[in-house]
Protein backbone atom coordinates (compact mmCIF):
# COMPACT_ATOMS: atom_id res chain seq x y z
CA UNK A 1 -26.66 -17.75 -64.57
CA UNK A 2 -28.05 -19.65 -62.09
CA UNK A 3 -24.66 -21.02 -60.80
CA UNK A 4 -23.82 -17.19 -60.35
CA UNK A 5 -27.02 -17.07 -58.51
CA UNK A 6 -26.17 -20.00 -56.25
CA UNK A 7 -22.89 -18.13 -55.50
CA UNK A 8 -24.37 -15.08 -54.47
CA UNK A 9 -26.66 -16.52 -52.23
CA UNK A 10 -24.07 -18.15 -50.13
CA UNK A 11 -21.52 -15.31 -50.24
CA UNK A 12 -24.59 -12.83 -49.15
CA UNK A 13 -24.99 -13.64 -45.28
CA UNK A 14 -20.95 -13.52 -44.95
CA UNK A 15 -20.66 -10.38 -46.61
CA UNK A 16 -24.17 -8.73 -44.47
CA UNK A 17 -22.11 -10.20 -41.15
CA UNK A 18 -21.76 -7.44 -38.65
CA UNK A 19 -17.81 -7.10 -37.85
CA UNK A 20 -17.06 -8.90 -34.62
CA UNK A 21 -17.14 -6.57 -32.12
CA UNK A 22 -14.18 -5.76 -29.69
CA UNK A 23 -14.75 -6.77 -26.27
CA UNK A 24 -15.19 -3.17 -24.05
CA UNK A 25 -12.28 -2.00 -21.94
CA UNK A 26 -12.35 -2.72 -17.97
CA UNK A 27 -13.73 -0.27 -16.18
CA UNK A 28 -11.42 2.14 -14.89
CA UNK A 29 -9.94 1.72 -11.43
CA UNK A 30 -8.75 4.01 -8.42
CA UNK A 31 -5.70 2.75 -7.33
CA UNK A 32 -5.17 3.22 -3.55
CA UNK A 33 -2.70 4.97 -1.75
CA UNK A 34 -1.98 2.44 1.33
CA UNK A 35 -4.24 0.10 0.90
CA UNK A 36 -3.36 -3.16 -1.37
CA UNK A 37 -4.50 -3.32 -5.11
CA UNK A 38 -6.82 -6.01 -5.67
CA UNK A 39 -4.86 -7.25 -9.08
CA UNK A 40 -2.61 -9.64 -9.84
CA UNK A 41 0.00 -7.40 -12.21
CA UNK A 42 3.14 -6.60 -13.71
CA UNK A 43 3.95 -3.54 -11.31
CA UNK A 44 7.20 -1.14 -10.45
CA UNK A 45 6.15 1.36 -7.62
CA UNK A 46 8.02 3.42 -5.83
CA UNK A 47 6.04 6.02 -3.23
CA UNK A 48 7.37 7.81 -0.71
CA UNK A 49 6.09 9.81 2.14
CA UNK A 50 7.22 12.78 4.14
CA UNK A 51 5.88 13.00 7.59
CA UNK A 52 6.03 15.98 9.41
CA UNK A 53 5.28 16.22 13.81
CA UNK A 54 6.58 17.79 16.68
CA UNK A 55 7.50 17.26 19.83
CA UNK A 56 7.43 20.21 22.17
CA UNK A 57 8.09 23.12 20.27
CA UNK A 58 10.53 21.34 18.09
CA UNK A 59 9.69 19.77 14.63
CA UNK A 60 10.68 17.34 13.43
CA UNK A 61 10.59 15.03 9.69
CA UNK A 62 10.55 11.47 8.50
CA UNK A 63 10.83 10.34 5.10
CA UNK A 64 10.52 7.22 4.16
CA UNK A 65 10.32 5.62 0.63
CA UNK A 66 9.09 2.33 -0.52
CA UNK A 67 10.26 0.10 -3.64
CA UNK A 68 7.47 -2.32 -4.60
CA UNK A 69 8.54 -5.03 -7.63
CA UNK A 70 5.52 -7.15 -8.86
CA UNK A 71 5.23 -10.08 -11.63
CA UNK A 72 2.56 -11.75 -12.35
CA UNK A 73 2.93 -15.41 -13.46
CA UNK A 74 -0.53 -16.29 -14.48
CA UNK A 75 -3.42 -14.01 -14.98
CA UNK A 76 -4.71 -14.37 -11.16
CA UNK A 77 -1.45 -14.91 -9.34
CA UNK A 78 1.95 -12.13 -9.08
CA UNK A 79 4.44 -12.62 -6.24
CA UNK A 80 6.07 -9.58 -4.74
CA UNK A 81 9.13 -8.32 -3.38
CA UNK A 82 8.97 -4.96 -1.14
CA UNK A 83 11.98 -2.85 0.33
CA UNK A 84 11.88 0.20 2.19
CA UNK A 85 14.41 2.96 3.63
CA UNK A 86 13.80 5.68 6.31
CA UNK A 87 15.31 9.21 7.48
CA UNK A 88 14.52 10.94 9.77
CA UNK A 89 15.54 14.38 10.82
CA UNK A 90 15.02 14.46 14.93
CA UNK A 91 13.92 17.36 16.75
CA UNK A 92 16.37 19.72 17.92
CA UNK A 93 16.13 18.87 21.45
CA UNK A 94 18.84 18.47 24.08
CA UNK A 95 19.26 15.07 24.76
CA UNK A 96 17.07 14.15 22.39
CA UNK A 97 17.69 11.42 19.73
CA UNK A 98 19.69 12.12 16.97
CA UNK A 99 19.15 11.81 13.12
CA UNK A 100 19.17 8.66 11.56
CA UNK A 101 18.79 6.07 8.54
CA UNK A 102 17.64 2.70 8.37
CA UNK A 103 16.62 -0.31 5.63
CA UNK A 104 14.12 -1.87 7.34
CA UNK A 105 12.67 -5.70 6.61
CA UNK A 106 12.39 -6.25 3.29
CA UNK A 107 8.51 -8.19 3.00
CA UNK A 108 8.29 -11.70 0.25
CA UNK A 109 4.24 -12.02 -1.01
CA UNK A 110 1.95 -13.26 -3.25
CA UNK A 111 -1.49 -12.03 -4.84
CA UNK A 112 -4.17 -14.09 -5.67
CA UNK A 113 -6.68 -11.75 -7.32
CA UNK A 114 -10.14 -12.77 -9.35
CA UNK A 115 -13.00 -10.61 -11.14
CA UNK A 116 -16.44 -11.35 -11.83
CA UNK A 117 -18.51 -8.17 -13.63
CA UNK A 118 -17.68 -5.21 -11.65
CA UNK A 119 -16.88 -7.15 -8.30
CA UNK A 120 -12.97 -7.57 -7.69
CA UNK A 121 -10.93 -9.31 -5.07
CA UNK A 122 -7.71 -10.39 -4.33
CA UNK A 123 -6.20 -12.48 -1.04
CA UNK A 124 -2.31 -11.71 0.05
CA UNK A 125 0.04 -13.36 2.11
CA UNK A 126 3.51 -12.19 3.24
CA UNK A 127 6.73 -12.79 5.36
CA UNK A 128 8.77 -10.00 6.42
CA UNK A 129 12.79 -10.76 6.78
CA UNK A 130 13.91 -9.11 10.11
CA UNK A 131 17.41 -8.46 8.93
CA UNK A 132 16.70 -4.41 9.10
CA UNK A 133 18.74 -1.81 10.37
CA UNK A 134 17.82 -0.46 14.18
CA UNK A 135 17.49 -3.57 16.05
CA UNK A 136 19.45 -6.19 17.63
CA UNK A 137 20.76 -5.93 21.18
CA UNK A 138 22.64 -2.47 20.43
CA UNK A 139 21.35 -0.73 17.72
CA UNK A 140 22.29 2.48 16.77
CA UNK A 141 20.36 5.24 18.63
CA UNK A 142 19.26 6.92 15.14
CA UNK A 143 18.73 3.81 13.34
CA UNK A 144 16.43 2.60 15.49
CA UNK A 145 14.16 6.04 16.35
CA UNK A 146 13.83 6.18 12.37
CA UNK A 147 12.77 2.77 12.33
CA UNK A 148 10.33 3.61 15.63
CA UNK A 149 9.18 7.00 12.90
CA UNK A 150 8.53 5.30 9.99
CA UNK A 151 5.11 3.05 11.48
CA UNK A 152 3.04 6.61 11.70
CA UNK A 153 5.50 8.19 8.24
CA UNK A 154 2.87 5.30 6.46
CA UNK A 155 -0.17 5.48 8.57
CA UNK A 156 1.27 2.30 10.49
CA UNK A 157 -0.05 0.28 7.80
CA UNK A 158 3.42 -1.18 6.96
CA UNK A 159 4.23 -1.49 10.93
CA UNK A 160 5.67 -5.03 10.48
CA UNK A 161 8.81 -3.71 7.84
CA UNK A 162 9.68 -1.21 10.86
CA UNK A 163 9.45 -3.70 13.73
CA UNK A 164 13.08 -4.79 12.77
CA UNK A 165 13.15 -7.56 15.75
CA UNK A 166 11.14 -9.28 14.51
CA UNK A 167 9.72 -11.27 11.70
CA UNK A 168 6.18 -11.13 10.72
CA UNK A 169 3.25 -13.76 8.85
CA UNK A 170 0.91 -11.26 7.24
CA UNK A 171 -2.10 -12.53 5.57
CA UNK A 172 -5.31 -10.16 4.54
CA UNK A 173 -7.40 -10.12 1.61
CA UNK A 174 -9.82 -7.26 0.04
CA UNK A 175 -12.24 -6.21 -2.24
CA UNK A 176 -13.52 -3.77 -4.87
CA UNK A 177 -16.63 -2.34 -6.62
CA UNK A 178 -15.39 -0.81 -9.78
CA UNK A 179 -18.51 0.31 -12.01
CA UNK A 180 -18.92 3.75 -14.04
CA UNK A 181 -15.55 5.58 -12.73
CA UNK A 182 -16.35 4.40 -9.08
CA UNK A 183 -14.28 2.32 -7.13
CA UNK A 184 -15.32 1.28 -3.56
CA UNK A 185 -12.73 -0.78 -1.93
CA UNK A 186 -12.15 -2.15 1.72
CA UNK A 187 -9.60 -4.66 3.48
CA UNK A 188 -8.03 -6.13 6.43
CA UNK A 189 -5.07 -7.51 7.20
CA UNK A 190 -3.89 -9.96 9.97
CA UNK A 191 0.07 -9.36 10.98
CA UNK A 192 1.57 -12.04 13.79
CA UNK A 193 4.99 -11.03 15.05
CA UNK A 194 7.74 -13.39 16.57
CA UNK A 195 10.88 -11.41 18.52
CA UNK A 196 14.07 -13.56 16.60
CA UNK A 197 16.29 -10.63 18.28
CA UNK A 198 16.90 -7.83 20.18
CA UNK A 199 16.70 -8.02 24.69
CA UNK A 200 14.40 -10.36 26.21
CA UNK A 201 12.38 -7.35 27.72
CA UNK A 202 10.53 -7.05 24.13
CA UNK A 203 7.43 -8.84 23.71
CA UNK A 204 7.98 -11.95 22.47
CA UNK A 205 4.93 -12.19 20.81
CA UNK A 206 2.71 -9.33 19.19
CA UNK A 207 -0.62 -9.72 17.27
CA UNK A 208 -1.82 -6.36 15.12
CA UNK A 209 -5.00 -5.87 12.66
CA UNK A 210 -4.55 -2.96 9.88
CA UNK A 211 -7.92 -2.37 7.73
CA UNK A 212 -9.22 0.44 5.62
CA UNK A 213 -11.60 1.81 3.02
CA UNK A 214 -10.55 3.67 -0.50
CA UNK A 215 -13.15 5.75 -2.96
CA UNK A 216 -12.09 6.62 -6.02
CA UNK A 217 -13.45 8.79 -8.92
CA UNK A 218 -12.67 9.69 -12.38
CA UNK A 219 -12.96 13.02 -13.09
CA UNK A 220 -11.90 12.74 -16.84
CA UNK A 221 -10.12 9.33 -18.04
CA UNK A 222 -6.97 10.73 -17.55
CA UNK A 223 -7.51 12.12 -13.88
CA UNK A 224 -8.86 10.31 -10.52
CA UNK A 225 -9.41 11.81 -7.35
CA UNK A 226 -9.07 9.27 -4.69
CA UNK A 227 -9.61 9.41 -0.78
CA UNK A 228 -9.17 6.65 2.21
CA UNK A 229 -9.41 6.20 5.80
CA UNK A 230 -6.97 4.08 7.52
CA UNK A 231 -6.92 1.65 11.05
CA UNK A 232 -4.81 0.07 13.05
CA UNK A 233 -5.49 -1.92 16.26
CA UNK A 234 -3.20 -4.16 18.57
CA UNK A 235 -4.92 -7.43 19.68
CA UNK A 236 -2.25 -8.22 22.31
CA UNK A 237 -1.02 -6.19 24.93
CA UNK A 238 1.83 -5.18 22.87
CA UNK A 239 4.99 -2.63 24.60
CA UNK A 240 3.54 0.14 22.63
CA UNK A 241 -0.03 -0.12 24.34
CA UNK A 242 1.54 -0.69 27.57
CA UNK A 243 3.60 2.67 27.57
CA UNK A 244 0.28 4.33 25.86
CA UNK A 245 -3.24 3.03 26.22
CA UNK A 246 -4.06 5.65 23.37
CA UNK A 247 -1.32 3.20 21.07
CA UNK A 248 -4.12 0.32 20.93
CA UNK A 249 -5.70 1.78 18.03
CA UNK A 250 -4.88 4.76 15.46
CA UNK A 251 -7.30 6.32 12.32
CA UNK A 252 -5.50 8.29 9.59
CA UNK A 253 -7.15 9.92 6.51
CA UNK A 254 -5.99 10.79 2.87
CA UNK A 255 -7.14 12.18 -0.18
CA UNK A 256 -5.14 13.27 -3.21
CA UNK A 257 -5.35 13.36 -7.49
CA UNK A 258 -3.89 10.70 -9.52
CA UNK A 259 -3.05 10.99 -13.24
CA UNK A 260 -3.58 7.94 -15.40
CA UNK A 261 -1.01 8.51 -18.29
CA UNK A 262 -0.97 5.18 -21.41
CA UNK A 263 1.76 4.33 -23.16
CA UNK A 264 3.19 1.77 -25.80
CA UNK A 265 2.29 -1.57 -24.92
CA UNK A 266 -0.38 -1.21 -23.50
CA UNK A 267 1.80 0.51 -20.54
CA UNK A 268 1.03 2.62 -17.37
CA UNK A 269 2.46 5.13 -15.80
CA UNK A 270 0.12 6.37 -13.03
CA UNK A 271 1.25 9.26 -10.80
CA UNK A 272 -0.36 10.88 -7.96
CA UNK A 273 0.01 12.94 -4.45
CA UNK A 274 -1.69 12.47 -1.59
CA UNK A 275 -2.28 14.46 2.01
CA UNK A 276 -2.57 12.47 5.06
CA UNK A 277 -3.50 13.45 8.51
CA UNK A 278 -3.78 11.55 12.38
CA UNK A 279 -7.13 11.62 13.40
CA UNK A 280 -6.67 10.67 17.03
CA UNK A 281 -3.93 9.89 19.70
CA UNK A 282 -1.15 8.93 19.77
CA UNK A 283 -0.12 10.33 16.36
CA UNK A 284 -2.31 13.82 16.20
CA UNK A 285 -1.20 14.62 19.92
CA UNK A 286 2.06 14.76 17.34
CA UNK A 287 0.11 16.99 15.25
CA UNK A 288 1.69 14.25 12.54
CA UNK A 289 0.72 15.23 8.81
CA UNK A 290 1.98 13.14 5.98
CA UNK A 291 2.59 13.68 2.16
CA UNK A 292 2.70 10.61 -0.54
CA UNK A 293 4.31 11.02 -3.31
CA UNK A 294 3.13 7.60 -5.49
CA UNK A 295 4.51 6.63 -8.65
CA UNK A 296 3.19 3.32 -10.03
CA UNK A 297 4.13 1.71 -13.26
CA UNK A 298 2.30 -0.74 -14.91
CA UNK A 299 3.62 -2.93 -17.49
C-alpha cells in the first residue's frame, strides 16, 4: 500500500502537466508589389505588368514580365537570381519606332533578413549583368525603345535591368512592422551604373535612388488588400534629366487584393493584382497606367 502510494505521488505532477503548448504562428504579412520582401525564403515569382500610355493621340502598350528564383541557405540568408523580358507594342505613328522585344540584364543578389517581435528587416545587395538585348553600338531600333519602356512598365523601380549598357552595384535594405494583420513597410535602394558598352556619348557614369512605402491589411486570413507609393530620383545629371528636367524624380502609386492560398508542406501560393498609376511628369504627361499581375510561390 504505501509503495502504491509512493508511486502515485510521483506519477501525479507528470500526469496534472499542462501539454506543451505550440508556439503561435507569425503574424501574417502583406507582401509588396515592387518593393523587396524583407525575408530570407524559398521563393518562385513570376509578375508581370502591362503598361498602357500614349503619345499624341496614339496608344501605345508595354508588357513586361519578371522571373524571380529565391533559395534560402540558412534561415537569415537566400541568394537570388532575377530575369526579365519586355514587349512593347509602339504607337502607330509615322516614323515612329517600331514594335519590339528584349531580355534585358539578368540581376545576381543576396538577402540578409532578421526578426525580432513584430519588427522585420532585411539588407540586399545586387549586380546586374549588362548582356541584355537593345544596347551596344547598333541595337535594334525596337529592342532598344522596349528596353527604354520597360523603366516606367515597373514604376522605374527595376531601372538598372533596362539600362542594358550598363552594369549596375545595387545595394538597399528595408523594414517592416507586421502586428495584428498590419504590415507597414518602407525602403531604399542605392543603384551605381558603369557604361561597359554602347557610344561614348552615354554617360559614363549614372547614380539613381529608388525608395518606397507598402501597407498591407488582412481582410480575412485568406485575403490582403495591399497599397504602395513608389520614388525614384537621379543623383547625377544623368542623359535622361538632361533631355527632361521633369526625369530627375518620378512618384507612382498602387493598390490591389492578394489571396493567401496554403498548401501541403507548409506551401504558398499567393496571388494578387494590382493598379498602378504616374503621379507626376514625365510618366503621367504619358497618361501611363500600369496593371501587375503577381504570382508568388512560397515553398
Amino acid at each position: 500500500m504505501i509503495a502504491r502510494v509512493a508511486l502515485a505521488c510521483l506519477l501525479l505532477p507528470l500526469l496534472a502537466a499542462p501539454a506543451r503548448a505550440e508556439p503561435p504562428p507569425p503574424p501574417p504579412y502583406s507582401i509588396p508589389w515592387q518593393l523587396r520582401p524583407v525575408a530570407a525564403a524559398n521563393l518562385l515569382r513570376c509578375d508581370t505588368s502591362t503598361a498602357l500610355y500614349d503619345s499624341g493621340d496614339a496608344r501605345g502598350a508595354t508588357v513586361s514580365s519578371m522571373l524571380t528564383a529565391a533559395y534560402r541557405l540558412t534561415p537569415v540568408l537566400a541568394p537570388l537570381l532575377r530575369l526579365a523580358v519586355v514587349y512593347n507594342d509602339a504607337p502607330a505613328v509615322d516614323g515612329g519606332p517600331p514594335d519590339g522585344a528584349a531580355l534585358v540584364n539578368p540581376l545576381l543578389g543576396v538577402t540578409l533578413a532578421g526578426r525580432r517581435g513584430a519588427l522585420r528587416w532585411a539588407a540586399s545587395g545586387a549586380v546586374t549583368l549588362p548582356i541584355g538585348q537593345g544596347g551596344g553600338d547598333d541595337p535594334d531600333a525596337g529592342a532598344a525603345e522596349a528596353t527604354a519602356r520597360g523603366v516606367p512598365a515597373r514604376s522605374a523601380m527595376d531601372n538598372a535591368m533596362f539600362a542594358t549598357n550598363y552594369a549596375a552595384v545595387i545595394a538597399g535594405g528595408g523594414a517592416a512592422w507586421v502586428d495584428r494583420g498590419v504590415t507597414a513597410q518602407a525602403e531604399v535602394t542605392l543603384l551605381q551604373l558603369q557604361r561597359v558598352r554602347g557610344p561614348d556619348t552615354l554617360d559614363e557614369r549614372r547614380t539613381n535612388l529608388t525608395a518606397g512605402v507598402h501597407l498591407g491589411w488582412f481582410a480575412a486570413p485568406w485575403l490582403s488588400l495591399g497599397g504602395e507609393l513608389r520614388y525614384q530620383r537621379w543623383l547625377s545629371d544623368a542623359a535622361p534629366v538632361r533631355m527632361n528636367p521633369d526625369a530627375r524624380e518620378t512618384f507612382t502609386a498602387a493598390a490591389g487584393p492578394r489571396a493567401h492560398i496554403r498548401l501541403r508542406g507548409g506551401r504558398w501560393l499567393r496571388p494578387g493584382i494590382s493598379y498602378a498609376r504616374a503621379l507626376d511628369a514625365p510618366f503621367a504627361s504619358s497618361h501611363y497606367q500600369m496593371i501587375q499581375l503577381d504570382l508568388p510561390f512560397a515553398f
